[in-house]
Protein backbone atom coordinates (compact mmCIF):
# COMPACT_ATOMS: atom_id res chain seq x y z
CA UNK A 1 -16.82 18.36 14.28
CA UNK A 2 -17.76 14.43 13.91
CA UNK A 3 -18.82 12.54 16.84
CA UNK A 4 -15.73 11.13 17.73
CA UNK A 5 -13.72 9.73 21.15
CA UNK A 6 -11.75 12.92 21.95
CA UNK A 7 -8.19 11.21 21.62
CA UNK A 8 -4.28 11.58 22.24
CA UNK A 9 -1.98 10.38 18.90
CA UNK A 10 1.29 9.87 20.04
CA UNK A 11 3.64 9.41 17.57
CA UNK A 12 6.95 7.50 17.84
CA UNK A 13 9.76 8.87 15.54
CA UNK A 14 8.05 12.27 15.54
CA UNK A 15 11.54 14.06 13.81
CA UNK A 16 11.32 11.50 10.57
CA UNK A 17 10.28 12.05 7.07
CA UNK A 18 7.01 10.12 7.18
CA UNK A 19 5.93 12.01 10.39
CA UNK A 20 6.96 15.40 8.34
CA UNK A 21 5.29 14.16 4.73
CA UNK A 22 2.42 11.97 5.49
CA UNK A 23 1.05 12.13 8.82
CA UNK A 24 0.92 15.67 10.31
CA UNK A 25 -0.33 16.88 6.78
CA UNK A 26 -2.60 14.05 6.81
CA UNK A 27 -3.82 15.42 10.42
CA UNK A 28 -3.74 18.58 9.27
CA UNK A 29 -6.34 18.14 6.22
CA UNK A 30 -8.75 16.04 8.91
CA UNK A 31 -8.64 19.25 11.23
CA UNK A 32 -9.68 21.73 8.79
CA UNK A 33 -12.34 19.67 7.09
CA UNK A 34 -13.83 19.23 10.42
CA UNK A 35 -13.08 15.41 10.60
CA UNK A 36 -11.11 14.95 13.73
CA UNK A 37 -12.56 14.96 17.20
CA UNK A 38 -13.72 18.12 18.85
CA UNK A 39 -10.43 17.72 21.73
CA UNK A 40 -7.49 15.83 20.33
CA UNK A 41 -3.39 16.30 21.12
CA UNK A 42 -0.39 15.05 19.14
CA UNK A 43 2.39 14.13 20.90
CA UNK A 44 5.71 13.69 18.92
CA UNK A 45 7.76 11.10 20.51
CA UNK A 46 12.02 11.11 19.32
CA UNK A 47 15.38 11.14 20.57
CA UNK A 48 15.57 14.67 19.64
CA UNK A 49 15.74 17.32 21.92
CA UNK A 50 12.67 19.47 20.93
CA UNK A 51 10.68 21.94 23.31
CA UNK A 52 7.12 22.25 22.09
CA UNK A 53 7.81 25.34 20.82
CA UNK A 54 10.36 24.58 18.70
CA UNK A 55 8.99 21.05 17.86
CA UNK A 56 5.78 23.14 16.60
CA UNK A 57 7.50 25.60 14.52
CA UNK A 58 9.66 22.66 12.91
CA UNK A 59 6.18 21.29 11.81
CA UNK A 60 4.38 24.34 10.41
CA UNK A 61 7.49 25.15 8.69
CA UNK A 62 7.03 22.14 7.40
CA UNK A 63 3.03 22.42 6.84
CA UNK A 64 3.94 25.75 5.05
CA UNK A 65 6.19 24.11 2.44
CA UNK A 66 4.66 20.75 1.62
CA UNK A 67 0.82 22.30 1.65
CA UNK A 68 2.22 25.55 0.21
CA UNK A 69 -0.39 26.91 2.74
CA UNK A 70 -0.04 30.98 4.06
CA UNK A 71 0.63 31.72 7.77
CA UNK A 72 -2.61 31.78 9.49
CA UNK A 73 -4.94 31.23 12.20
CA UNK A 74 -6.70 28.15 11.34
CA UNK A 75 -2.93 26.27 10.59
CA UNK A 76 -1.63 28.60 14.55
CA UNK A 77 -4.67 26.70 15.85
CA UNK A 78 -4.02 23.41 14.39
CA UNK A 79 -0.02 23.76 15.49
CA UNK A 80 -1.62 24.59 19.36
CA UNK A 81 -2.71 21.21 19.36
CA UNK A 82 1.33 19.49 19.06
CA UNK A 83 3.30 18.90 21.74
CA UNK A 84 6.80 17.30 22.26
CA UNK A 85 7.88 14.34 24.27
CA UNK A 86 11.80 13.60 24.06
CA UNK A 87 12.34 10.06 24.60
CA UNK A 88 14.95 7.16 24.47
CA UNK A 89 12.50 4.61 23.04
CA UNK A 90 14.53 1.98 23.90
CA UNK A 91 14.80 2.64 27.66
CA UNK A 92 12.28 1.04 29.76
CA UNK A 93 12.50 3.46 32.52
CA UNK A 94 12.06 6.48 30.49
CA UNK A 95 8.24 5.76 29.66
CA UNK A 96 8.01 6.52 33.07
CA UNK A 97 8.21 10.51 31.82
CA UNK A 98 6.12 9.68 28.90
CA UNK A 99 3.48 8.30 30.78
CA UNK A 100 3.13 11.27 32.91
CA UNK A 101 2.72 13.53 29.98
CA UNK A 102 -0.23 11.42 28.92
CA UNK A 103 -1.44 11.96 31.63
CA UNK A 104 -1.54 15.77 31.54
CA UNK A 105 -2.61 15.72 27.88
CA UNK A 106 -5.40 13.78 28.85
CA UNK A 107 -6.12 16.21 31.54
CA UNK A 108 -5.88 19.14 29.32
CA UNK A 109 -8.09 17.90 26.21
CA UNK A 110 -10.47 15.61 28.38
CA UNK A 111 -9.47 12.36 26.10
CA UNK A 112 -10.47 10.07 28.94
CA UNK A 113 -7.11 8.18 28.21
CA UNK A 114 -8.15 7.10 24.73
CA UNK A 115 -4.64 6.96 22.66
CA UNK A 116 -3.30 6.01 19.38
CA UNK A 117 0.55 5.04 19.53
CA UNK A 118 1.48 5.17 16.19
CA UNK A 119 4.45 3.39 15.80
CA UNK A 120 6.96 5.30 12.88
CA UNK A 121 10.12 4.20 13.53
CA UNK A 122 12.57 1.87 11.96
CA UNK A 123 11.44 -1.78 12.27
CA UNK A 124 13.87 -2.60 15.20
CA UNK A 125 11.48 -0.93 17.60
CA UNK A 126 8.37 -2.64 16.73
CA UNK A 127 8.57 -5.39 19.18
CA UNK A 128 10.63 -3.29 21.57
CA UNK A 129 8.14 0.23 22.11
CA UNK A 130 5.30 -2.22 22.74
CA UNK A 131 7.01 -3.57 25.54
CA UNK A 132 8.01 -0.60 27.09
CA UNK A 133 4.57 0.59 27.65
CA UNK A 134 2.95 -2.07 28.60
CA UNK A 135 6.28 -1.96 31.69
CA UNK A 136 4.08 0.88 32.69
CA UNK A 137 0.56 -0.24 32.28
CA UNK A 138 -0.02 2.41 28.99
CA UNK A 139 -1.51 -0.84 26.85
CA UNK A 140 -4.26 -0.24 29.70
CA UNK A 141 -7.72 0.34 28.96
CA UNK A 142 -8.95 0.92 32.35
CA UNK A 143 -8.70 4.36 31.80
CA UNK A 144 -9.89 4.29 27.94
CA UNK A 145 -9.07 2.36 24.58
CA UNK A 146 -5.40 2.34 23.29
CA UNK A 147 -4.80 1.10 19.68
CA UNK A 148 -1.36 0.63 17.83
CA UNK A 149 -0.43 1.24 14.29
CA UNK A 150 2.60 -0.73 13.11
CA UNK A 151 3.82 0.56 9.89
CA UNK A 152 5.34 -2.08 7.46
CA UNK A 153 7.45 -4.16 6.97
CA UNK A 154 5.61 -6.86 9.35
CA UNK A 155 8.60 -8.89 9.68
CA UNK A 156 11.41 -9.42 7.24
CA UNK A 157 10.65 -13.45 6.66
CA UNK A 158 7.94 -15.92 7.56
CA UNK A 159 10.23 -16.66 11.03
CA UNK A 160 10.74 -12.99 11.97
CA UNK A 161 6.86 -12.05 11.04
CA UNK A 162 6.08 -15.03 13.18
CA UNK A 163 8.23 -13.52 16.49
CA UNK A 164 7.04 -10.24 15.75
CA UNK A 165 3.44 -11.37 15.62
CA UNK A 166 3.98 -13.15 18.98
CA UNK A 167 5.34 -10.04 20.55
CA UNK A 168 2.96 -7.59 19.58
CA UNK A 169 0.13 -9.92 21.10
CA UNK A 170 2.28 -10.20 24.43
CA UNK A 171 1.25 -6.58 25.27
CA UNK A 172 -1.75 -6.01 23.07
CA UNK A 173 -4.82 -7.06 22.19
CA UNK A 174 -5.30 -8.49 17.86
CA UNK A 175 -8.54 -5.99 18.20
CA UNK A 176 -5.91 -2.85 19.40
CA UNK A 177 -3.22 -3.80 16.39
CA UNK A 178 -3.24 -1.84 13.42
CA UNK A 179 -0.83 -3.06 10.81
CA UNK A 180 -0.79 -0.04 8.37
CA UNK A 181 -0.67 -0.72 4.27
CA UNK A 182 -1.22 2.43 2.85
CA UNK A 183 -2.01 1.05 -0.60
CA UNK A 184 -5.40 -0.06 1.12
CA UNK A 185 -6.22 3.08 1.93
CA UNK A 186 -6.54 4.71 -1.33
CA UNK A 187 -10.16 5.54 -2.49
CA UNK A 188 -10.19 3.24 -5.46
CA UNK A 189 -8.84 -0.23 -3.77
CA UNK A 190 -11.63 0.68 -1.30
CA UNK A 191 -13.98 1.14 -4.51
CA UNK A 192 -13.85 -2.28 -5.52
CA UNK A 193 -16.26 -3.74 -3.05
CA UNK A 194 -18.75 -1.38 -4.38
CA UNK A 195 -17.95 -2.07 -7.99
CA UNK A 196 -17.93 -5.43 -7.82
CA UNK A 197 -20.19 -6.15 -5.34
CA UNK A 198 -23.08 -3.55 -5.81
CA UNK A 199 -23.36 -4.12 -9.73
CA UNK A 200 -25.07 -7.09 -11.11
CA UNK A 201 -23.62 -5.64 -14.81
CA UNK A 202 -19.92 -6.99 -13.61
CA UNK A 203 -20.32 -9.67 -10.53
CA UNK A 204 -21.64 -12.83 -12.76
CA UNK A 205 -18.95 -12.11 -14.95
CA UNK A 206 -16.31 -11.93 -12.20
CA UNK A 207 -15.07 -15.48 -12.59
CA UNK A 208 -13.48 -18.23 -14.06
CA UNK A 209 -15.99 -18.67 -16.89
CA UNK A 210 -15.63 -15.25 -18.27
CA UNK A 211 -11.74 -13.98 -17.45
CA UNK A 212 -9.60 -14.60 -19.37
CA UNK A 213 -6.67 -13.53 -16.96
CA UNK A 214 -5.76 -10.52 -14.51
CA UNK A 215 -3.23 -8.31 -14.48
CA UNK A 216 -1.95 -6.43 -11.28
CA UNK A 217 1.07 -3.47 -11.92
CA UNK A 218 2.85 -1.40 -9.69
CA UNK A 219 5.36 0.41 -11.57
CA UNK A 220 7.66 3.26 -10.18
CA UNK A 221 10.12 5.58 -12.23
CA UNK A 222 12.09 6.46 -9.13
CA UNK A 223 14.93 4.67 -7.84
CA UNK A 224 15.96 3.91 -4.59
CA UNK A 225 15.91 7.73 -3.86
CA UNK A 226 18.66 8.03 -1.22
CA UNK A 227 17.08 4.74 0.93
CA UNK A 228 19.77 2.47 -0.81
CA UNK A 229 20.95 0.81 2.33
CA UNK A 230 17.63 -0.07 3.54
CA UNK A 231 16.14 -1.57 0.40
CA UNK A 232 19.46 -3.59 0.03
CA UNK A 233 18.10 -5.32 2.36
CA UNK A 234 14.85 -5.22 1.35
CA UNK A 235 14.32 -5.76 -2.22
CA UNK A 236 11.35 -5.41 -4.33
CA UNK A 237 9.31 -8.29 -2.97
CA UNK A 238 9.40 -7.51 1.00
CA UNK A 239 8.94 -3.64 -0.24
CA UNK A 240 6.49 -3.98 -2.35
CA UNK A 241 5.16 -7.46 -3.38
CA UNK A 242 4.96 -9.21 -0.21
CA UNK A 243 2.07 -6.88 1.39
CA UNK A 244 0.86 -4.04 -1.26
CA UNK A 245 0.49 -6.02 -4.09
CA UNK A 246 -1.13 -9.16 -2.39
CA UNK A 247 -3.44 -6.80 0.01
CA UNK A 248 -4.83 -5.32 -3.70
CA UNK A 249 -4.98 -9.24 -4.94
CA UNK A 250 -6.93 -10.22 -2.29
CA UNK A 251 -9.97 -7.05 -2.67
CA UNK A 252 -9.63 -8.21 -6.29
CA UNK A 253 -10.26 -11.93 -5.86
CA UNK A 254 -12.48 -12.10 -2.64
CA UNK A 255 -15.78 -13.54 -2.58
CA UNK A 256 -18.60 -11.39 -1.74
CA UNK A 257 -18.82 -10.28 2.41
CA UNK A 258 -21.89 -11.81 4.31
CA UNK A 259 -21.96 -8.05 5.63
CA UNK A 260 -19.62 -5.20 5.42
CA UNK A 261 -17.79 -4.99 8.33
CA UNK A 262 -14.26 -5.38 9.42
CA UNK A 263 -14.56 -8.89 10.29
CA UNK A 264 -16.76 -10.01 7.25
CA UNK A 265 -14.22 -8.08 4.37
CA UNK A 266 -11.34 -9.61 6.18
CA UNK A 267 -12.29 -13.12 5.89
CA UNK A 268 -12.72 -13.03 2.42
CA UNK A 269 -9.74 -11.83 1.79
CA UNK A 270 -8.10 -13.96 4.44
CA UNK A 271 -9.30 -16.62 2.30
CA UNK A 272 -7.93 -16.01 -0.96
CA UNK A 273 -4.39 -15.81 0.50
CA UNK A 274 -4.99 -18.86 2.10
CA UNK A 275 -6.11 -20.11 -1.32
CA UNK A 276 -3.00 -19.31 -3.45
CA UNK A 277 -1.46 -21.81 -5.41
CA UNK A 278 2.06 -22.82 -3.14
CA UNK A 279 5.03 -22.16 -5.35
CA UNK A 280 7.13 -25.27 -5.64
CA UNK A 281 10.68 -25.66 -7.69
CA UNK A 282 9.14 -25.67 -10.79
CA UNK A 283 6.66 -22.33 -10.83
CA UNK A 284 9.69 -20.33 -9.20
CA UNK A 285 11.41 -21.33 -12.49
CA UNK A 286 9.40 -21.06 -14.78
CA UNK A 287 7.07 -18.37 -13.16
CA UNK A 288 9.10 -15.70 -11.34
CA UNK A 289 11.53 -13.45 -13.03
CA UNK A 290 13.75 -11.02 -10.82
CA UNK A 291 15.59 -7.87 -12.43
CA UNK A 292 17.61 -5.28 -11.17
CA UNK A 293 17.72 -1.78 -12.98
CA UNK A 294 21.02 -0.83 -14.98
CA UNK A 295 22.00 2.86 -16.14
CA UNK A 296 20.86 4.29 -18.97
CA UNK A 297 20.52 8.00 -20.51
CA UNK A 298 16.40 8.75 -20.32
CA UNK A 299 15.08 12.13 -21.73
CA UNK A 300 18.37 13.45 -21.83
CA UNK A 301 19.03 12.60 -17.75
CA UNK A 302 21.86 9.94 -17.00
CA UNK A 303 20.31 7.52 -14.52
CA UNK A 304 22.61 5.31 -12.65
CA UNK A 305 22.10 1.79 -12.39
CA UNK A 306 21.35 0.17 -9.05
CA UNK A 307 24.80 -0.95 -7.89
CA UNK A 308 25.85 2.32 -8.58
CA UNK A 309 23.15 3.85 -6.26
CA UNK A 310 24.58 5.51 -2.81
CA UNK A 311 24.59 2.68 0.47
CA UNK A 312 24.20 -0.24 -2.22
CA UNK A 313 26.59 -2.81 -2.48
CA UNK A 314 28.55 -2.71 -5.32
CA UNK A 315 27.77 -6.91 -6.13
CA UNK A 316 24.18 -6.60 -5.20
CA UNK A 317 21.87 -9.24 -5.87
CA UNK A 318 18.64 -7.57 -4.38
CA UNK A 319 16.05 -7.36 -6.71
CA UNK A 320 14.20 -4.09 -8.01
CA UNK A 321 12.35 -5.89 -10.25
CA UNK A 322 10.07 -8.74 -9.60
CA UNK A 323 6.95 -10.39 -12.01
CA UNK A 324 4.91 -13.54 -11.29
CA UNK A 325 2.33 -15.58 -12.48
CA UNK A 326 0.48 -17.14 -9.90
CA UNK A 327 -2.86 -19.06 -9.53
CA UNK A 328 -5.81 -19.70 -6.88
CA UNK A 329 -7.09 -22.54 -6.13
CA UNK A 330 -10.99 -22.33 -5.60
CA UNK A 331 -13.86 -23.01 -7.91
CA UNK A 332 -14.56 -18.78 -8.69
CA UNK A 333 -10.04 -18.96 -10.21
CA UNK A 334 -9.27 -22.24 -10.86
CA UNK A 335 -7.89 -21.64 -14.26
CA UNK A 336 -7.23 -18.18 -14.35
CA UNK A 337 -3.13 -16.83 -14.36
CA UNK A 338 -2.36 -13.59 -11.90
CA UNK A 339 0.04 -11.72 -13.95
CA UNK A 340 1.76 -9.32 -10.94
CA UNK A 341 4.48 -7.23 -11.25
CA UNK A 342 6.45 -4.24 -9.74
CA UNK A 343 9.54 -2.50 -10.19
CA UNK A 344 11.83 0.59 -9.78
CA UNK A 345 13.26 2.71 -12.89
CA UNK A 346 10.42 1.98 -14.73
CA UNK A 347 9.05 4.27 -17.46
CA UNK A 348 6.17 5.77 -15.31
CA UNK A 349 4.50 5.76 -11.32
CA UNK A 350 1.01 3.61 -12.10
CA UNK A 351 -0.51 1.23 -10.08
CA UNK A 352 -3.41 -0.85 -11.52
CA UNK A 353 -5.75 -3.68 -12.23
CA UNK A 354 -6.74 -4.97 -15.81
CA UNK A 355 -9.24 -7.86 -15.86
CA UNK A 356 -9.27 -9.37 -19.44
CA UNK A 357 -12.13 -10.97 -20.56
CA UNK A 358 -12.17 -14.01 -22.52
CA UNK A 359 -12.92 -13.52 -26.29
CA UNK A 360 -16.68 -14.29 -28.03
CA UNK A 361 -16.73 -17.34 -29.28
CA UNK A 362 -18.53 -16.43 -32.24
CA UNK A 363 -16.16 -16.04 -34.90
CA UNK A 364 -18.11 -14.09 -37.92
CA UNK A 365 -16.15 -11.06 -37.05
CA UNK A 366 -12.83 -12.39 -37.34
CA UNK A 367 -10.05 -13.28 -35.03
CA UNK A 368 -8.75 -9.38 -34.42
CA UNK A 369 -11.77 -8.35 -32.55
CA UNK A 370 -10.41 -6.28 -29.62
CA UNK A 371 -10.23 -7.60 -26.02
CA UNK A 372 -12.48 -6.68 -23.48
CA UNK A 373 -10.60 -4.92 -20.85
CA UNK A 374 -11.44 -3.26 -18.10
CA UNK A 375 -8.80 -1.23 -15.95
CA UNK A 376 -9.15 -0.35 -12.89
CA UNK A 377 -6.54 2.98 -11.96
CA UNK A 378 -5.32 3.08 -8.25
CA UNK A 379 -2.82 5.66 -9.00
CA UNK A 380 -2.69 8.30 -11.11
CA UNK A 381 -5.40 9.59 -12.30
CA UNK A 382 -7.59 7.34 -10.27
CA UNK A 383 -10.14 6.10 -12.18
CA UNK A 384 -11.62 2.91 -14.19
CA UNK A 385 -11.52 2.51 -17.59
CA UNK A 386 -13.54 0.17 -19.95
CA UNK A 387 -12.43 -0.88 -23.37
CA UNK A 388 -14.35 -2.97 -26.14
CA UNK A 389 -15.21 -3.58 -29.45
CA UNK A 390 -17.32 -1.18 -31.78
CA UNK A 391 -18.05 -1.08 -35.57
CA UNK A 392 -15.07 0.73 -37.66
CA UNK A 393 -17.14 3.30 -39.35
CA UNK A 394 -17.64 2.75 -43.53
CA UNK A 395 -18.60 -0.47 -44.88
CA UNK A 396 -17.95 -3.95 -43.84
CA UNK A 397 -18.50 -4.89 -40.25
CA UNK A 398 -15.03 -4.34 -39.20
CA UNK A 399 -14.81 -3.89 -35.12
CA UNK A 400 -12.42 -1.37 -33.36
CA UNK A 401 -11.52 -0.60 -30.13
CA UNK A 402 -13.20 2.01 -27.92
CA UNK A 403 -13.25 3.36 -24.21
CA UNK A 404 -15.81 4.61 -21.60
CA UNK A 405 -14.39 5.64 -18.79
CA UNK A 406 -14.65 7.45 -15.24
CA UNK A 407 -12.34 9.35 -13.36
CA UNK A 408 -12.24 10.69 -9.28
CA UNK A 409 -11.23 13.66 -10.41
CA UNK A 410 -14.19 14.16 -12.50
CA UNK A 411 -16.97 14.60 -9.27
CA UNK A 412 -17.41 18.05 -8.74
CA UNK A 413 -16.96 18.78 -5.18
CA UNK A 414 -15.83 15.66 -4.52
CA UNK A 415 -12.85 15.33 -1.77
CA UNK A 416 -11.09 12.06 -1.92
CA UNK A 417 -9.05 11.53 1.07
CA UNK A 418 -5.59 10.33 0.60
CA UNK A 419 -4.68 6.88 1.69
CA UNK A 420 -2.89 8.10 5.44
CA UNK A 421 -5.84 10.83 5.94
CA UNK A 422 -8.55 7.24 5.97
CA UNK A 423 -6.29 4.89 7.72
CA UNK A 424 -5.64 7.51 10.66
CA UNK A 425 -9.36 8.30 10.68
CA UNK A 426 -10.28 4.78 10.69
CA UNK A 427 -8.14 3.99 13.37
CA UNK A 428 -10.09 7.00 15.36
CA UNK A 429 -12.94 5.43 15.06
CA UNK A 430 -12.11 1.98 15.58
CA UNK A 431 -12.44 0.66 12.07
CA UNK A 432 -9.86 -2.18 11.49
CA UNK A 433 -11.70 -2.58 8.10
CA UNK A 434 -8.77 -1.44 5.78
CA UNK A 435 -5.92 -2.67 7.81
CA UNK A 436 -3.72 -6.07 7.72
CA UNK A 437 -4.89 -8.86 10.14
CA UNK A 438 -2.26 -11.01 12.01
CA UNK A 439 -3.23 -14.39 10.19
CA UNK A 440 -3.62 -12.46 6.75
CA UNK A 441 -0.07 -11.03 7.05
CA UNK A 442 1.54 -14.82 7.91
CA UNK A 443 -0.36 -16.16 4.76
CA UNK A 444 0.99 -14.16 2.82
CA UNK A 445 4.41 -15.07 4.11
CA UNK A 446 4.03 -18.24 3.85
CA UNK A 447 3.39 -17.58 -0.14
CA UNK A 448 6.27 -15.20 -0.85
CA UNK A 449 8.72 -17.14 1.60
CA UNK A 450 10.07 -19.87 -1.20
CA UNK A 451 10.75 -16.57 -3.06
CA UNK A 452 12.92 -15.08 -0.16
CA UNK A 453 14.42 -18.92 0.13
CA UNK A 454 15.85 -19.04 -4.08
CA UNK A 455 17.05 -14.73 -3.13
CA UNK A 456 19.43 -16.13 -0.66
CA UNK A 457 20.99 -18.88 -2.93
CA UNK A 458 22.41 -16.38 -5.91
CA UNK A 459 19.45 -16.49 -8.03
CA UNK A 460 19.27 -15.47 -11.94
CA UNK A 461 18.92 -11.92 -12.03
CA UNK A 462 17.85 -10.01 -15.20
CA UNK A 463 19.41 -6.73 -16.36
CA UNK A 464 17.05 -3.77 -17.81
CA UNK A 465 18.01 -0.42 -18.45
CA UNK A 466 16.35 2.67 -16.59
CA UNK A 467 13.44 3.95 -18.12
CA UNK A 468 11.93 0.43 -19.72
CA UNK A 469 9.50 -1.98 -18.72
CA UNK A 470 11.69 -4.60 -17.32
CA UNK A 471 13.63 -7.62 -18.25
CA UNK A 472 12.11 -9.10 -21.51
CA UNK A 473 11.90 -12.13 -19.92
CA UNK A 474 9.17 -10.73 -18.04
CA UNK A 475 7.15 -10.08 -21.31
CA UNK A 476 7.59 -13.86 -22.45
CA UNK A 477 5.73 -15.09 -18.81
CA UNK A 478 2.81 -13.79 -20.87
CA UNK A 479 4.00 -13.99 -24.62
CA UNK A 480 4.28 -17.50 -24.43
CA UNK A 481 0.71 -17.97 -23.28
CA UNK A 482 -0.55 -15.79 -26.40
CA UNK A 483 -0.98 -12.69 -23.97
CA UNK A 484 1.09 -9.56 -23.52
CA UNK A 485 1.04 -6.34 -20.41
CA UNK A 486 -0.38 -3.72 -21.08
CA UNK A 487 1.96 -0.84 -20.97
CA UNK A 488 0.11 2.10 -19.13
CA UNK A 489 0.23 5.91 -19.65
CA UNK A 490 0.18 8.09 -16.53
CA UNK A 491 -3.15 9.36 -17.99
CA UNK A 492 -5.47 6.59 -17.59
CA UNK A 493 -7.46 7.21 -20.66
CA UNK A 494 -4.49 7.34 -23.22
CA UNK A 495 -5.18 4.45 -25.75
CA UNK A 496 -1.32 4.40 -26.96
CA UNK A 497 1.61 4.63 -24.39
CA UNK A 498 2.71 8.46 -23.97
CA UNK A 499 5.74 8.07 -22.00
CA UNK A 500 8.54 6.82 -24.55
């Protein structure tokens, strides 16, 4: 085992899906790769009445099915580890209980009352849990370090972000508050640093002078998937925009660290959102289009349309759709368009970067040389991807298109932790690196809130069917600047799309 604090993670809304998908199976691939701390505990914190015996079975059973793992003694030991805590979260006086069962936790596994309250409940609670234990003195560290991860959504607007921000530094500490993005977490936003920074091949060329413009997609071909009433209220830019999409932004447009560390990365990237160009009346017309998925027959599958999806209002205007161009103002992007977009019902799950270069300005081989391109694959098929010009074989000089590429899954031996398997062991260690800091997450508010101000006032909402790219309006934010999206393939080295 690693070097690490022995620890307590106590997890609030222990009986939920994201408890049961992400984290115990994200615990449970740290413990048998020998990653965790030689003495740890989970404690699963719900309403639910659970004994630990019954809470433990619930979660192999569950370990069993999502791992498709066999009955044995390494996943028995793991399972040894969990123990349950029912609890009214919202009732002061029962942390009393809870924080007697720390107590005896800490006892058993010698953590020296170092704890992780990770906080995976519905947004309500935030500002409320954090309360309740500092009533009873558990935001402590007399008797070791205590650190909180706060899942998104940090707030629902720029006033509620604001208020929450305030109430979370009531009871603890900006050093003890981990605001969770998963989408930082995965291997190849983390990669970018290196690949930008560590190359002298692609960092002169990582400016104004030499892009042409950037590209950032996060497409999904689910719907709403049974979470209708919540993302009613949501929409696609608190979801998704507001804090995924602008966290991968800022790794793509920071300037290089003075040093990596938490502090240095997150000052750079601090900076660009503090850098984006404020959208006024006329960018949010003439630069934002919102769309909302309609029904449509796909492979042979009927897919219903948004308003027709279960806990949606039947005269919704939330958005599942949602593409900008946007700009930065300092001297590396002055210049440069952002071309982001995300949206439900799409054609295909991808999330990625393309940074187009600007064309040669030699012209002796013709205005159809290819673009430069390179793409850089969060998800699927992580990898990055490089596409230029080549000579067409035969006579004549004519240039073609060609690829070199890399992919993860190509490193033998390799193991790639998933995004929740870093972030928790990151927040064992103390790394804040990869997670949202308090005046990063109110920048970006402040950016997306004259977005969330039109939403409120009946905006123009564009219709596309299931299974396409989007409104077509979308297409002309680019089309009329003599650009067009690239439309990606869930395989990242596919030079024509595969999905139609």
């Amino acid at each position: 085992m690693n070097q690490l604090d022995n620890n307590c993670i106590a997890i609030f809304g222990a009986s939920g899906d994201l408890t049961r998908r992400k984290l115990i199976p994200a615990l449970y691939h740290l413990y048998i790769t020998e990653q965790l701390s030689a003495s740890f505990s989970i404690l699963g914190i719900s309403r639910t009445e659970y004994s630990d015996d019954a809470y433990r079975a619930r979660i192999k059973d569950a370990l069993i099915e999502s791992e498709k793992l066999e009955d044995s003694e390494q996943l028995n030991e793991f399972c040894s580890h969990i123990h349950y805590q029912s609890l009214n979260t919202a009732d002061q006086e029962n942390y009393a209980v809870l924080k007697g069962r720390l107590t005896e936790l800490s006892q058993q596994y010698d953590t020296a009352g170092n704890v992780i309250y990770y906080l995976s409940t519905p947004p309500s609670l935030y500002g409320v849990i954090p309360e309740c234990l500092a009533a009873h003195d558990l935001n402590s560290e007399k008797d070791g370090w205590k650190r909180l991860i706060v899942e998104k959504p940090f707030g629902y607007d720029k006033k509620s972000a604001v208020a929450l921000d305030k109430q979370l530094h009531r009871f603890f500490r900006e050093e003890q508050i981990y605001r969770i993005d998963h989408y930082l977490g995965k291997e190849t936003v983390q990669n970018l640093l290196v690949f930008r920074f560590s190359n002298g091949l692609f960092e002169p060329l990582w400016n104004r002078n030499y892009i042409d413009h950037v590209e950032i997609t996060s497409a999904e071909a689910l719907g709403v998937e049974g979470r209708g009433g919540y993302y009613d209220g949501a929409g696609a830019m608190r979801d998704m925009f507001q804090n995924h999409l602008l966290q991968v932004l800022g790794m793509v447009a920071m300037e290089p660290p003075a040093r990596i560390n938490s502090d240095a990365i997150r000052n750079e990237t601090f900076k660009v959102f503090q850098s984006l160009h404020p959208l006024d009346e006329t960018s949010l017309n003439e630069d934002l289009v919102l769309g909302q998925y309609t029904s449509s027959d796909v492979r042979g599958e009927h897919l219903v349309g948004y308003r027709e999806e279960q806990g949606v209002d039947e005269n919704s205007r939330t958005e599942t759709y949602v593409a900008l161009k946007l700009s930065i103002d300092n001297w590396r992007w002055n210049g440069v368009p952002f071309y982001v977009r995300t949206g439900k019902r799409l054609p295909t799950r991808v999330t990625e970067v393309v940074i187009h270069f600007k064309k040669t300005p030699h012209p002796v081989f013709g205005q159809n040389t290819p673009d430069n391109k390179l793409v850089i694959r969060i998800q699927p098929d992580e990898g990055i991807l490089m596409k230029f010009g080549l000579k067409k074989p035969g006579a004549g000089f004519e240039s073609q298109e060609v690829s070199m590429d890399f992919r993860y899954d190509s490193l033998d031996g390799a193991e790639v932790l998933t995004a929740y398997e870093r972030l928790l062991l990151d927040s064992i260690k103390g790394d804040p690196t990869l997670f949202a800091r308090s005046d990063a997450v109110l920048a970006c508010w402040d950016f997306v809130q004259p977005i969330l101000d039109i939403t409120q006032n009946n905006p123009t909402l564009y219709g596309y069917a299931c299974g396409t790219w989007g409104p077509k309006e979308a297409d002309e934010l680019l089309t009329r600047d003599g650009r067009q999206w690239r439309f990606p393939c869930k395989n990242l080295t596919d030079t024509d799309y595969c999905e139609l």
